[in-house]
Protein backbone atom coordinates (compact mmCIF):
# COMPACT_ATOMS: atom_id res chain seq x y z
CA UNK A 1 21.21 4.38 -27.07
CA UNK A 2 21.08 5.10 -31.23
CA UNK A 3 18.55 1.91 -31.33
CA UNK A 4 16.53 2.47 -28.35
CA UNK A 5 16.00 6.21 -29.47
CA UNK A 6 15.16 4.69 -32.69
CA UNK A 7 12.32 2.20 -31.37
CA UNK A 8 8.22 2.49 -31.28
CA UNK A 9 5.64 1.40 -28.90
CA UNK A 10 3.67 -0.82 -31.35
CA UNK A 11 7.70 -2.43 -31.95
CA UNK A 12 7.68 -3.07 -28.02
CA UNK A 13 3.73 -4.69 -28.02
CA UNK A 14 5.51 -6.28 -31.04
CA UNK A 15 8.08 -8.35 -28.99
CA UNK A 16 5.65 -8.47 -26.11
CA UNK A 17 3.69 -10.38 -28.22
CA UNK A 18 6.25 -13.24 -29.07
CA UNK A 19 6.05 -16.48 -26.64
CA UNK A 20 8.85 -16.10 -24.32
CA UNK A 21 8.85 -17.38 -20.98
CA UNK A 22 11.04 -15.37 -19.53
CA UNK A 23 8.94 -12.14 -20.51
CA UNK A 24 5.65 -13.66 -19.84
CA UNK A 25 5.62 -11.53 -15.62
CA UNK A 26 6.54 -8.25 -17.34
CA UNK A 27 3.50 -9.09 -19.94
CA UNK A 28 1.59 -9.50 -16.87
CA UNK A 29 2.72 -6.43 -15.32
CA UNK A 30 1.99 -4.48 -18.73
CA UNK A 31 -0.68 -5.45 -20.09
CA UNK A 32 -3.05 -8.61 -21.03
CA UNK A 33 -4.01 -11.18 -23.60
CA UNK A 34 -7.17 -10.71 -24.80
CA UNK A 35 -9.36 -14.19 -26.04
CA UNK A 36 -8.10 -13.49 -29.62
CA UNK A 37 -4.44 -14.43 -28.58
CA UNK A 38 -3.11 -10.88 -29.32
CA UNK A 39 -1.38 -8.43 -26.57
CA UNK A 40 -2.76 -5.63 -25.60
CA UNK A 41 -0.66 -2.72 -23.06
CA UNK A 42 -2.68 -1.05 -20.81
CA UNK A 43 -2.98 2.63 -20.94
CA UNK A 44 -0.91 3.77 -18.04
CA UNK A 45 1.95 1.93 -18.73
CA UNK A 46 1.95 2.87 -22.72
CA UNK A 47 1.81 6.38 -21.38
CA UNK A 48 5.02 5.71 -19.26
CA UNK A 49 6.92 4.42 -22.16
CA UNK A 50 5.84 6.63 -24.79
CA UNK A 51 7.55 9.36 -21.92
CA UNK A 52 10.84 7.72 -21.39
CA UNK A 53 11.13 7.34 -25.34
CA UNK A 54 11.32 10.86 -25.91
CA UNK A 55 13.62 11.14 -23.07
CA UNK A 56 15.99 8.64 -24.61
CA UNK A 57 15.50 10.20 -27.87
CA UNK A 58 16.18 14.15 -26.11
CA UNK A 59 19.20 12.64 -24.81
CA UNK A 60 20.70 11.56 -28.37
CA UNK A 61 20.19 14.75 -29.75
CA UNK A 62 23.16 16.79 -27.99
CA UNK A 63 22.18 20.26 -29.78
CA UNK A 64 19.22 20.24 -27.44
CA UNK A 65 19.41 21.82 -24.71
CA UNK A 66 16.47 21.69 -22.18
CA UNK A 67 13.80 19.13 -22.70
CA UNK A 68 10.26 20.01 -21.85
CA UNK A 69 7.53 17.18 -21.80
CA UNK A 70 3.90 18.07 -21.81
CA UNK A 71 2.33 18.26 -18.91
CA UNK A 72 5.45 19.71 -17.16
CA UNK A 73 6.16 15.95 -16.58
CA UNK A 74 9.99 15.66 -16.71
CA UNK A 75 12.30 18.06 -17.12
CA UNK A 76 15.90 17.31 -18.14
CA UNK A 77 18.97 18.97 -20.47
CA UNK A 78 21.91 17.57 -21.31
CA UNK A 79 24.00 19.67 -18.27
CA UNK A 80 22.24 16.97 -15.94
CA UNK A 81 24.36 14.51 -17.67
CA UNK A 82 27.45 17.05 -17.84
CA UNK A 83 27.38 16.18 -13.44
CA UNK A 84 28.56 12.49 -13.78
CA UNK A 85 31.85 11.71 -13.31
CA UNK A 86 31.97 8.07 -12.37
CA UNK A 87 29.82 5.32 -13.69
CA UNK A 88 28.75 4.47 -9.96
CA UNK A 89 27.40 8.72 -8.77
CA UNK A 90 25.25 9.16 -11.29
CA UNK A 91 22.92 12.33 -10.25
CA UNK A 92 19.29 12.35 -10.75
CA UNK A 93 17.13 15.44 -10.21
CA UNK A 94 14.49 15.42 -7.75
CA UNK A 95 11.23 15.07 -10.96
CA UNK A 96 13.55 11.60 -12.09
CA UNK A 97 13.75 10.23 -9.22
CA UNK A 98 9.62 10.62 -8.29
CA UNK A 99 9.27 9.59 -12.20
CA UNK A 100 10.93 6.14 -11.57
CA UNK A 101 9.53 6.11 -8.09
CA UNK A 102 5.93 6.29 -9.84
CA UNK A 103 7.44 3.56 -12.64
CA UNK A 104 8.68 1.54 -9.63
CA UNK A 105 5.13 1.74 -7.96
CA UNK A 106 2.86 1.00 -10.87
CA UNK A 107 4.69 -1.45 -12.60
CA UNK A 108 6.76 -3.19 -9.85
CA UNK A 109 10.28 -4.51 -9.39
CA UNK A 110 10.33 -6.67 -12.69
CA UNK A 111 9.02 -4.10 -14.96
CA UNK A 112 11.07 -1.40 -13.42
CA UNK A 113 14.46 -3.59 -13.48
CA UNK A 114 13.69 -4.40 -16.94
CA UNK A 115 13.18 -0.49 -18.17
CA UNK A 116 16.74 0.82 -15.96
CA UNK A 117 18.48 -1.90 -17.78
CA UNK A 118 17.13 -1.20 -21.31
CA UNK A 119 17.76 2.90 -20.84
CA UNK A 120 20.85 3.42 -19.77
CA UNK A 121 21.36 6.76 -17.67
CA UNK A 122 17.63 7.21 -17.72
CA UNK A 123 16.18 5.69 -14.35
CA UNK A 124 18.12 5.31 -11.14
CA UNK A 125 19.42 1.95 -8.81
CA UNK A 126 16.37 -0.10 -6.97
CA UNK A 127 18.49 0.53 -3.74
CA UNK A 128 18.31 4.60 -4.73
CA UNK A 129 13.97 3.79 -4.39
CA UNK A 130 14.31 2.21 -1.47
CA UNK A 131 16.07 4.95 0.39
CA UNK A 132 13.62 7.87 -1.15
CA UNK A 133 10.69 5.59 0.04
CA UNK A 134 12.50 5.46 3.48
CA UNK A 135 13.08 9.29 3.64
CA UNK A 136 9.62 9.80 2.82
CA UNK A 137 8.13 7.46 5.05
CA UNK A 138 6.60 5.44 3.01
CA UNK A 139 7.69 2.16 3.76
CA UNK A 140 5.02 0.64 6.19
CA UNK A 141 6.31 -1.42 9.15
CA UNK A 142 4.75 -4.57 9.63
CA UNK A 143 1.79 -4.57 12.71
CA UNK A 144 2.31 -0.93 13.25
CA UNK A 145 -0.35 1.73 12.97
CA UNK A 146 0.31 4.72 11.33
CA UNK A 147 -1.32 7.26 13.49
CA UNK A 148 1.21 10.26 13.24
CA UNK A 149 1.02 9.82 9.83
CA UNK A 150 -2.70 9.90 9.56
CA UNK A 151 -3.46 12.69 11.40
CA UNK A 152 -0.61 15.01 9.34
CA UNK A 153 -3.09 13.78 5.71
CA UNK A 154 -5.65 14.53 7.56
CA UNK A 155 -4.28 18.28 8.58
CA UNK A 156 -3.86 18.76 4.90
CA UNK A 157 -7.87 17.93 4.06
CA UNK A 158 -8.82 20.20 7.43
CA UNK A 159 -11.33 17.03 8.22
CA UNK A 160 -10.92 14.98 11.50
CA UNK A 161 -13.67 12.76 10.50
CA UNK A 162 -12.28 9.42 9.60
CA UNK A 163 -13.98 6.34 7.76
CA UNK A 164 -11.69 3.13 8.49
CA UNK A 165 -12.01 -0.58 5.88
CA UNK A 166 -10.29 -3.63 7.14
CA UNK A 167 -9.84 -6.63 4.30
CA UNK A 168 -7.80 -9.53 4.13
CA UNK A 169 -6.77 -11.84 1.59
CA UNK A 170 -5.22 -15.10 1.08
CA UNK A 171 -1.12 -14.81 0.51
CA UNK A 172 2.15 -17.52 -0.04
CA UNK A 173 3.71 -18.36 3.24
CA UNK A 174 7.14 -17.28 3.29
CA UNK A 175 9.75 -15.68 6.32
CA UNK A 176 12.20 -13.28 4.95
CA UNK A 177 14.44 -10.70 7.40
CA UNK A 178 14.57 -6.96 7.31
CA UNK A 179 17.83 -5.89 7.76
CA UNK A 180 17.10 -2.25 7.99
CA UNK A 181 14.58 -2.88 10.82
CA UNK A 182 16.12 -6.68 12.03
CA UNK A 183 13.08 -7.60 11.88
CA UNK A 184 11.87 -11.76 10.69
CA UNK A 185 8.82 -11.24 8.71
CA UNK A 186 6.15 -14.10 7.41
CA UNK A 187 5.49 -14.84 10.82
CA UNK A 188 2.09 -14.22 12.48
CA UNK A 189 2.89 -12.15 15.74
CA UNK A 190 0.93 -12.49 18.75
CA UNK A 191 -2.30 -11.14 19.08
CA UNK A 192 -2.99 -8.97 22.39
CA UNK A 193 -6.17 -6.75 22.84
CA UNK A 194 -6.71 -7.70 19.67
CA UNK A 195 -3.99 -6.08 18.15
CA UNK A 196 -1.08 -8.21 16.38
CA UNK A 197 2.41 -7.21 18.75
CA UNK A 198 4.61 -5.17 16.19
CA UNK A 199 8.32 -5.65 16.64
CA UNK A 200 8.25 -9.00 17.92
CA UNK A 201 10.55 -10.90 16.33
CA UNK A 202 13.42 -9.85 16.27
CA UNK A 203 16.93 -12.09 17.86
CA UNK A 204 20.24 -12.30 17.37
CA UNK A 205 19.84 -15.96 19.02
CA UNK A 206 20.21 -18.94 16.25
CA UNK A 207 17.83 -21.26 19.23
CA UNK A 208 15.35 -18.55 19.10
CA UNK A 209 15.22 -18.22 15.23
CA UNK A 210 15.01 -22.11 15.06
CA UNK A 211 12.38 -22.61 17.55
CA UNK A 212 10.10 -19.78 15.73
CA UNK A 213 10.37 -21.93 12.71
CA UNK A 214 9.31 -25.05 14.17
CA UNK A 215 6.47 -23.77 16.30
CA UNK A 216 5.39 -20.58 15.46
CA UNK A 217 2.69 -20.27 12.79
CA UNK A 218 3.59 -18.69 9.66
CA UNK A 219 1.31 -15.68 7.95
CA UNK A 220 -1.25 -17.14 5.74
CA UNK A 221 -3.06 -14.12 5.17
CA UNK A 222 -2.38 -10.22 4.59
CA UNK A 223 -4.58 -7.74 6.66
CA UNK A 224 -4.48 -4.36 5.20
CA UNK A 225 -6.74 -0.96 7.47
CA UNK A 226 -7.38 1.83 4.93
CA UNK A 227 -8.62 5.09 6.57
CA UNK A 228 -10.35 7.66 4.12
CA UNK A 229 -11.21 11.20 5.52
CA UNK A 230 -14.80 11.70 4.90
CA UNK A 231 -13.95 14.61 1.85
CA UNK A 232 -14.69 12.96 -1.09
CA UNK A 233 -10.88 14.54 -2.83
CA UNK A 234 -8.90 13.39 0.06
CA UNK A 235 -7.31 9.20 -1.23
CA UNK A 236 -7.40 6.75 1.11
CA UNK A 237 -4.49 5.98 3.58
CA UNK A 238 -2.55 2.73 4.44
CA UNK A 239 -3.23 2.68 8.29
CA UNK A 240 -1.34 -0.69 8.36
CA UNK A 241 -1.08 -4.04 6.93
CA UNK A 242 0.46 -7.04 8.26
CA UNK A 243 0.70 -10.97 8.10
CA UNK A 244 -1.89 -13.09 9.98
CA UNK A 245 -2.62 -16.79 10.85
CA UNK A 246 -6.81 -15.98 10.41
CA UNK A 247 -6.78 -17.64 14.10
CA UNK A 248 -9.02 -14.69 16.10
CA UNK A 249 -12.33 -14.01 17.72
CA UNK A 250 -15.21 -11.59 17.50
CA UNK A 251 -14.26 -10.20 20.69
CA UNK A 252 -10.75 -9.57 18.98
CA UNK A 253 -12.25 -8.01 16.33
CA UNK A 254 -14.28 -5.32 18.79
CA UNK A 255 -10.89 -4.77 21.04
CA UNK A 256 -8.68 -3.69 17.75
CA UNK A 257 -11.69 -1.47 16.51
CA UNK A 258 -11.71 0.58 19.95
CA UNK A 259 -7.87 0.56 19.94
CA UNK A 260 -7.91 2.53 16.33
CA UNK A 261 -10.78 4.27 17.78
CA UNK A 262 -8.71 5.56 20.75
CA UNK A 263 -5.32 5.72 19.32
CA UNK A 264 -7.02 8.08 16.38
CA UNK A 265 -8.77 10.21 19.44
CA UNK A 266 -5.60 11.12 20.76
CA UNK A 267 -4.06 12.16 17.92
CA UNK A 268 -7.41 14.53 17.17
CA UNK A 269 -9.20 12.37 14.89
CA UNK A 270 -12.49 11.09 15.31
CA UNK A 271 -13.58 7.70 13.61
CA UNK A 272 -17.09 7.13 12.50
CA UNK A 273 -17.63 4.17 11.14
CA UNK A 274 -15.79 0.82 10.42
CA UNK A 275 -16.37 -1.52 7.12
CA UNK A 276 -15.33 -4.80 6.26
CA UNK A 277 -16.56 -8.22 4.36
CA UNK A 278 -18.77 -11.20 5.48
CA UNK A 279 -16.60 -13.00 7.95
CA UNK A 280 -18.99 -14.55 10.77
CA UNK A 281 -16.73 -13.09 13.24
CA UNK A 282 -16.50 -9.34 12.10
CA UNK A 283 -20.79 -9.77 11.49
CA UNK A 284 -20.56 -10.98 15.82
CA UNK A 285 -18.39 -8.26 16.13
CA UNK A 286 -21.21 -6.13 14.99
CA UNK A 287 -23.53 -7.37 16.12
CA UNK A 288 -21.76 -6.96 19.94
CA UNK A 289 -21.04 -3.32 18.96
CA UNK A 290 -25.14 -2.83 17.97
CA UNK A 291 -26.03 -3.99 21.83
CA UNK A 292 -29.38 -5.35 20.42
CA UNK A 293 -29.26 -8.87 21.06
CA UNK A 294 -26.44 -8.70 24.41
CA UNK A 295 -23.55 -6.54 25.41
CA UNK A 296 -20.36 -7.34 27.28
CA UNK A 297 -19.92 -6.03 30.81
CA UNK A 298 -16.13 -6.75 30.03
CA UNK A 299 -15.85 -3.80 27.68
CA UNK A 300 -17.10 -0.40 28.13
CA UNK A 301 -18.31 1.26 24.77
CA UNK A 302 -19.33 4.29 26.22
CA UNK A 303 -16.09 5.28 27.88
CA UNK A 304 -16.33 8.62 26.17
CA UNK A 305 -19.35 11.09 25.76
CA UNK A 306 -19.32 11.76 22.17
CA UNK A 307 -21.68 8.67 21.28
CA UNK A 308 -23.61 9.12 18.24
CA UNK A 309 -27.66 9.74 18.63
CA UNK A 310 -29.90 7.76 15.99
CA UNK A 311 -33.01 7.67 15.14
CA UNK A 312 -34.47 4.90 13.01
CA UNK A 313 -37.48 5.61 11.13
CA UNK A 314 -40.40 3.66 12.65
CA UNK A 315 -41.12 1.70 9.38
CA UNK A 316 -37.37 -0.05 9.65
CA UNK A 317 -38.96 -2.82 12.33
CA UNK A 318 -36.21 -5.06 10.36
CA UNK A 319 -33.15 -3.02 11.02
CA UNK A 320 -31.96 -3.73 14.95
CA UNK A 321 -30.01 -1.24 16.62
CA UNK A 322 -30.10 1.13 20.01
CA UNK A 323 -30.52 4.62 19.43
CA UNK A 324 -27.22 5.65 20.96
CA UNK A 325 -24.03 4.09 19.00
CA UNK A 326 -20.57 3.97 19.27
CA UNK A 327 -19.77 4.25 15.88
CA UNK A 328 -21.28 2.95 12.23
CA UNK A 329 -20.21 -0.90 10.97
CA UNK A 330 -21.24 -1.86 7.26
CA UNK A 331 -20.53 -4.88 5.09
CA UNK A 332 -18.66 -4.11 1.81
């Protein structure tokens, strides 16, 4: 503790900025190289460790007795330590435990491992995260749609009016299991209505396990749905994410758009508008939704009477689209 309370930032960028290859993910996770060769942190995270350095250095100096940071950031005293009996019940105080939470968030599992280990007392057990995450809700469930959720944010804002972005990017196959839900993940679930089945694999059956692994197609890709109420100060919201195979439709595409459409109805909320990038079959799926060029007795669009009326300007002859629409679709 007498050294750590002892060190500076610039001594940290100092060993940061030795070759080691053990260090070189946490030098990703803090900072970058620039072209001249030399490390650089990045703001946030020098902020973060200039913070727990006075808190090591508060808790070497035992006439101190309440430690204020600026900002009202943290506060501790050395009663908080004066709790701990045994080496494995530490007590942490509710602004600790959302301090590491927001250490644990920003700079991941490596840099946050590496920080508990190097200030003793200071930041709390992974597994303590995990359950505060799980308390809070926060951990997201793999294919499931976070409704409830969405509708208590949107409560807070006092705006039902919902903008929704779907992306999806390229990711390392790999199954893992879930022991809190028993849950296999890194598979790619079934799609039905255009909606990936949440909850599906899960066995206690060694045959099942084994044929999922030999014929079931692993997830290649990550799909994340953000939903951002249309105030400009309310943040986005995870809707869901999940694992996919990239194997869909456009039809599937215009199926899972009217099932967050409906599902977000129910709960009060009223989407206008989807985005999402320049995949041929979300530009069909568009296209379908528009009605210009065909429409598909199959699906009703105009189940409910709450259809937007548009009116293009007569000098947009480029821009196809009916005057009465469902909902908005852009590119981003």
């Amino acid at each position: 503790m007498s050294s750590l309370s002892s060190i500076t930032i610039d001594q940290i960028i100092e060993i940061l900025t030795i070759n080691i290859i053990d260090l070189s993910h946490l030098k990703k996770s803090l900072g970058f190289v620039m072209t001249d060769g030399k490390f650089h942190l990045r703001f946030g995270h020098r902020n973060l460790l200039e913070r727990l350095l006075i808190l090591v250095k508060s808790m070497k100096n035992s006439s101190i007795k309440n430690v204020h940071l600026s900002n009202n950031f943290v506060s501790m005293d050395q009663q908080h330590f004066s709790k701990f009996r045994k080496k494995n019940k530490y007590r942490y105080g509710d602004q600790i435990q959302e301090f590491a939470l927001l250490i644990f968030i920003f700079g991941g599992l490596h840099c946050y491992e590496f920080l508990r280990l190097h200030l003793p007392l200071t930041l709390s057990h992974i597994t303590n995260l995990e359950l505060l995450i799980r308390n809070q809700e926060l951990k997201i469930i793999e294919c499931n749609f976070r409704f409830n959720l969405l509708k208590e944010r949107s409560q807070s804002t006092n705006c039902n009016y919902i903008f929704v972005a779907e992306d999806a990017t390229r990711s390392i196959s790999c199954i893992d299991y879930d022991a809190q839900s028993n849950l296999f993940l890194g598979f790619s679930s079934p799609l039905v209505s255009g909606v990936l089945q949440s909850n599906f694999f899960q066995t206690e059956n060694f045959n099942v396990l084994k044929s999922w692994l030999d014929e079931t197609d692993t997830s290649k890709f990550i799909n994340l749905h953000m939903a951002k109420s249309l105030k400009s100060s309310a943040p986005p919201f995870i809707l869901c994410a999940y694992g996919s195979n990239n194997k869909f439709e456009e039809i599937d595409v215009l199926k899972r758009w009217l099932f967050i459409y409906n599902e977000s109805l129910i709960q009060g909320l009223r989407v206008i508008g989807f985005s999402t990038d320049g995949d041929s079959r979300y530009l069909r799926a568009m296209r379908l939704n528009y009605r210009f060029f065909g429409e598909l007795p199959s699906l009703n669009l105009f189940k409910y009477n709450d259809q937007f009326d548009i009116r293009i300007p007569e000098q947009w002859c480029w821009f196809f689209m009916k005057q009465q629409q469902f909902f908005f679709l852009c590119k981003m």
